[in-house]
Protein backbone atom coordinates (compact mmCIF):
# COMPACT_ATOMS: atom_id res chain seq x y z
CA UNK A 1 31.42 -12.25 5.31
CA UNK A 2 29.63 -10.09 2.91
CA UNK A 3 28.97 -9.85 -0.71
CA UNK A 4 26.71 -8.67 -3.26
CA UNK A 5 25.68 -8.86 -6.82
CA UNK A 6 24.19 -6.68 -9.46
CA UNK A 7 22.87 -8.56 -12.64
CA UNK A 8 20.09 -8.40 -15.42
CA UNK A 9 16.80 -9.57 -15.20
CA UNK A 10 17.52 -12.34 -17.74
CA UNK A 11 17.07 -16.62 -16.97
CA UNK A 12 20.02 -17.02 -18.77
CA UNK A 13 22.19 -15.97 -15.45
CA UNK A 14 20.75 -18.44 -13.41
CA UNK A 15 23.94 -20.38 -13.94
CA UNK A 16 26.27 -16.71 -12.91
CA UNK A 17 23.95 -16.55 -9.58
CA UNK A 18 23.85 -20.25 -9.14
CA UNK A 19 27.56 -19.93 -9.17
CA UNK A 20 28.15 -16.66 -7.06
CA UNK A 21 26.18 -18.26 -4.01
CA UNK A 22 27.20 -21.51 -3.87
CA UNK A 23 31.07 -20.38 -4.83
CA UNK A 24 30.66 -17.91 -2.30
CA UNK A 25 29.50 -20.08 0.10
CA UNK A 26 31.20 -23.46 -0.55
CA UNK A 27 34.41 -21.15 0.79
CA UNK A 28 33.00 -20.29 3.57
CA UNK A 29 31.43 -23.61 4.52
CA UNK A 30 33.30 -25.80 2.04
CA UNK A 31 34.50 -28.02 4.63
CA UNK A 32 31.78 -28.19 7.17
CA UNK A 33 30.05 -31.60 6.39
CA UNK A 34 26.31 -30.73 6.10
CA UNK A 35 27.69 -28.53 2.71
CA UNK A 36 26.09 -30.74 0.45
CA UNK A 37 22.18 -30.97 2.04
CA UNK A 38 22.85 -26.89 2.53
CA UNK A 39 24.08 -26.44 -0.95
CA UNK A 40 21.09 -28.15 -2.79
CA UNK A 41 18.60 -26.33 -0.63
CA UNK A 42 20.08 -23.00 -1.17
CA UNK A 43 20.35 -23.93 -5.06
CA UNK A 44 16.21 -24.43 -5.13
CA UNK A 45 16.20 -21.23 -3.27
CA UNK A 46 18.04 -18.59 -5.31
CA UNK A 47 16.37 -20.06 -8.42
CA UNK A 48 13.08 -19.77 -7.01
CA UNK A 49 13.56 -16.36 -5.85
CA UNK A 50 15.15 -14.92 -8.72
CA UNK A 51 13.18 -16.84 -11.48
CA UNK A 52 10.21 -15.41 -9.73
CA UNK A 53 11.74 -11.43 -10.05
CA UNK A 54 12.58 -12.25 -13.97
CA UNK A 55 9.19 -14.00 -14.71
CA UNK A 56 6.62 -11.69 -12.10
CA UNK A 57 8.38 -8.92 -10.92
CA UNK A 58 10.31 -7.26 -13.68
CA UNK A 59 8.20 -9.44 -16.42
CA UNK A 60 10.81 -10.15 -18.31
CA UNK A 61 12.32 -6.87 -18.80
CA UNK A 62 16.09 -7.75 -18.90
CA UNK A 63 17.39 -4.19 -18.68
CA UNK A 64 15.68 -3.86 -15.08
CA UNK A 65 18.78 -5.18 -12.15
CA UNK A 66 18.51 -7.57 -9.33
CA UNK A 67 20.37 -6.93 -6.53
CA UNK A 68 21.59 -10.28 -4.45
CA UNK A 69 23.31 -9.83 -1.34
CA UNK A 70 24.78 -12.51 0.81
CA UNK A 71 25.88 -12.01 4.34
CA UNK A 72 26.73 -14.87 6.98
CA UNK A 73 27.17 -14.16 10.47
CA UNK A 74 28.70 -17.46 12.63
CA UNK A 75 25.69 -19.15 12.31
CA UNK A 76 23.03 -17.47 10.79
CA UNK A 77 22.58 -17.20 6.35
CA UNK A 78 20.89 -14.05 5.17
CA UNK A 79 20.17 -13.35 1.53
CA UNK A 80 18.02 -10.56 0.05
CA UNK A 81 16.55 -10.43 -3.42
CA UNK A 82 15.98 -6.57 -4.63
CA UNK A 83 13.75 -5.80 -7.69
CA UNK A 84 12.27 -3.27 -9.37
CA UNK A 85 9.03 -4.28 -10.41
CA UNK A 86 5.65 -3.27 -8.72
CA UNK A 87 5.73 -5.86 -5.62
CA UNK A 88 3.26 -8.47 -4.38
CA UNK A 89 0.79 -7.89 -1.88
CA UNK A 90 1.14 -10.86 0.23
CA UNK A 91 -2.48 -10.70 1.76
CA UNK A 92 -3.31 -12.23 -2.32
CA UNK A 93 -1.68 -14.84 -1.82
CA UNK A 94 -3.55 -18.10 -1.68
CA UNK A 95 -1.24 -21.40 -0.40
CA UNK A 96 -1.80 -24.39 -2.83
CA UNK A 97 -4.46 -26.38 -1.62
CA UNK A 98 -3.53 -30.23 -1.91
CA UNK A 99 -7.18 -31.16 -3.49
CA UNK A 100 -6.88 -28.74 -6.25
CA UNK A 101 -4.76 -28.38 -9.08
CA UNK A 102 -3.37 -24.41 -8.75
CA UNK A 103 -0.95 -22.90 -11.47
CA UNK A 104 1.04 -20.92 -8.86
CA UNK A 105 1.92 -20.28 -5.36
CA UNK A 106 4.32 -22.81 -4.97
CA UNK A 107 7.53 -20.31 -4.82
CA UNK A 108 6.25 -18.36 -1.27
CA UNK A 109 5.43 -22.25 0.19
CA UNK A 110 8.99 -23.57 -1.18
CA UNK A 111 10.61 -20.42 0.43
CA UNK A 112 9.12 -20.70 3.75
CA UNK A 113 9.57 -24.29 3.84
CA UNK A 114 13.50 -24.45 3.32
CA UNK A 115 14.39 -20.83 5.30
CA UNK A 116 13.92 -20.20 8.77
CA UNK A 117 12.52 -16.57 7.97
CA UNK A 118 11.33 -15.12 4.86
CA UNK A 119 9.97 -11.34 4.72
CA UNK A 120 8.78 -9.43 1.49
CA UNK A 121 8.75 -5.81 1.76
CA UNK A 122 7.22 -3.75 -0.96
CA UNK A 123 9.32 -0.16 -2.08
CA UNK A 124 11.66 -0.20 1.02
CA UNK A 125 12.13 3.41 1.02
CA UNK A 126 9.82 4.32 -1.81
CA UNK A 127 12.52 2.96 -4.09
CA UNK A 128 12.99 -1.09 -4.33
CA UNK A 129 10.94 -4.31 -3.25
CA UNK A 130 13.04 -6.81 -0.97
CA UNK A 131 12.67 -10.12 -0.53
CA UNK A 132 14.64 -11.51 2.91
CA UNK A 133 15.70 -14.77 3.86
CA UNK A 134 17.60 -16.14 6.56
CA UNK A 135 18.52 -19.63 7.99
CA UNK A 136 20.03 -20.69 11.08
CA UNK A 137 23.60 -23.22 10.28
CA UNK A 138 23.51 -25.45 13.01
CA UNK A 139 26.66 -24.77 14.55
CA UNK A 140 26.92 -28.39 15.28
CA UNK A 141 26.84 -31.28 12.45
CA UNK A 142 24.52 -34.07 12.87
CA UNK A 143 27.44 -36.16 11.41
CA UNK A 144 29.68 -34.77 14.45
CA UNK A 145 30.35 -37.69 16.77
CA UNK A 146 28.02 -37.71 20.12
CA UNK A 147 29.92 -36.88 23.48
CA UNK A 148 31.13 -39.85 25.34
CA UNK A 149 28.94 -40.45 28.46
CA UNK A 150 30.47 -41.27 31.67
C-alpha cells in the first residue's frame, strides 16, 4: 500500500496529517493487536517531523508544501517528510546532554528512538530535503499465544 499527501506548511493541519496516517494505517493494521502501542508512537512521530518542517524548515511560511508519503511493505513502515526549506546539516547537531538544560535537539533523539531507521537528505536532486523513516512491524504479536511445546 501506498499513499501520499500534499499540504501547507501551517500547525493548524496537524489534525488533517494526524488523521491521514493513522486513518491510513488503522485500515491496514486496524485489526492487528499491537495497533494501539503502534498508533501512539507513529502519532509523536508525524507531529514531530512535520512541526519541525513548519517551525525550522519552511519557518513558518504556510504557502511552502510538505510532501508525506506512506508506503508499507508486509512488514516494514516507511514514511518520508519532503520540504522546501534550506535543510539541516546533521554534523550541527548536538544530542541533549542529560546534565544540561538545552532548548532543542530533542526531535532527531525522539525520531531515532521510536524508528528503526531515520535518514535526512539535504536537496535530493538539487530540488527538495527528505526526511526518511522506517520501522520494522513485527510480523508476530507479543499478545499472540506461545506455541505449545511437546
Amino acid at each position: 500500500m501506498k499513499t501520499e499527501l500534499r499540504i501547507p506548511s501551517d500547525l493548524r493541519f496537524l489534525v488533517v496529517i494526524e488523521a491521514w496516517l493513522l486513518g491510513t494505517l488503522q485500515l491496514e493494521l486496524g485489526d492487528w493487536p499491537d495497533w494501539p502501542k503502534w498508533e501512539n508512537r507513529l502519532r509523536l512521530v508525524i507531529v514531530e517531523a512535520y512541526s519541525n518542517v513548519v517551525r525550522h524548515a519552511h519557518h513558518e511560511q504556510p504557502q511552502l508544501p510538505v510532501l508525506l508519503k506512506l508506503e508499507v511493505q508486509a512488514d516494514v513502515l516507511f514514511l518520508e517528510v519532503w520540504d522546501q526549506g534550506e535543510g539541516f546539516d546533521l554534523s550541527t547537531y548536538l544530542p541533549p546532554a542529560p546534565d544540561t538544560h538545552q532548548e532543542g535537539g530533542y526531535g532527531w533523539l525522539i525520531l531515532n528512538r521510536l524508528m528503526d531507521k531515520v535518514e535526512y537528505q539535504v536537496r535530493v536532486q538539487g530540488q527538495s530535503n527528505c526526511l526518511r523513516l522506517q520501522a520494522e512491524l513485527p510480523t508476530e504479536s507479543p499478545l499472540s499465544p506461545l506455541p505449545q511445546q511437546r
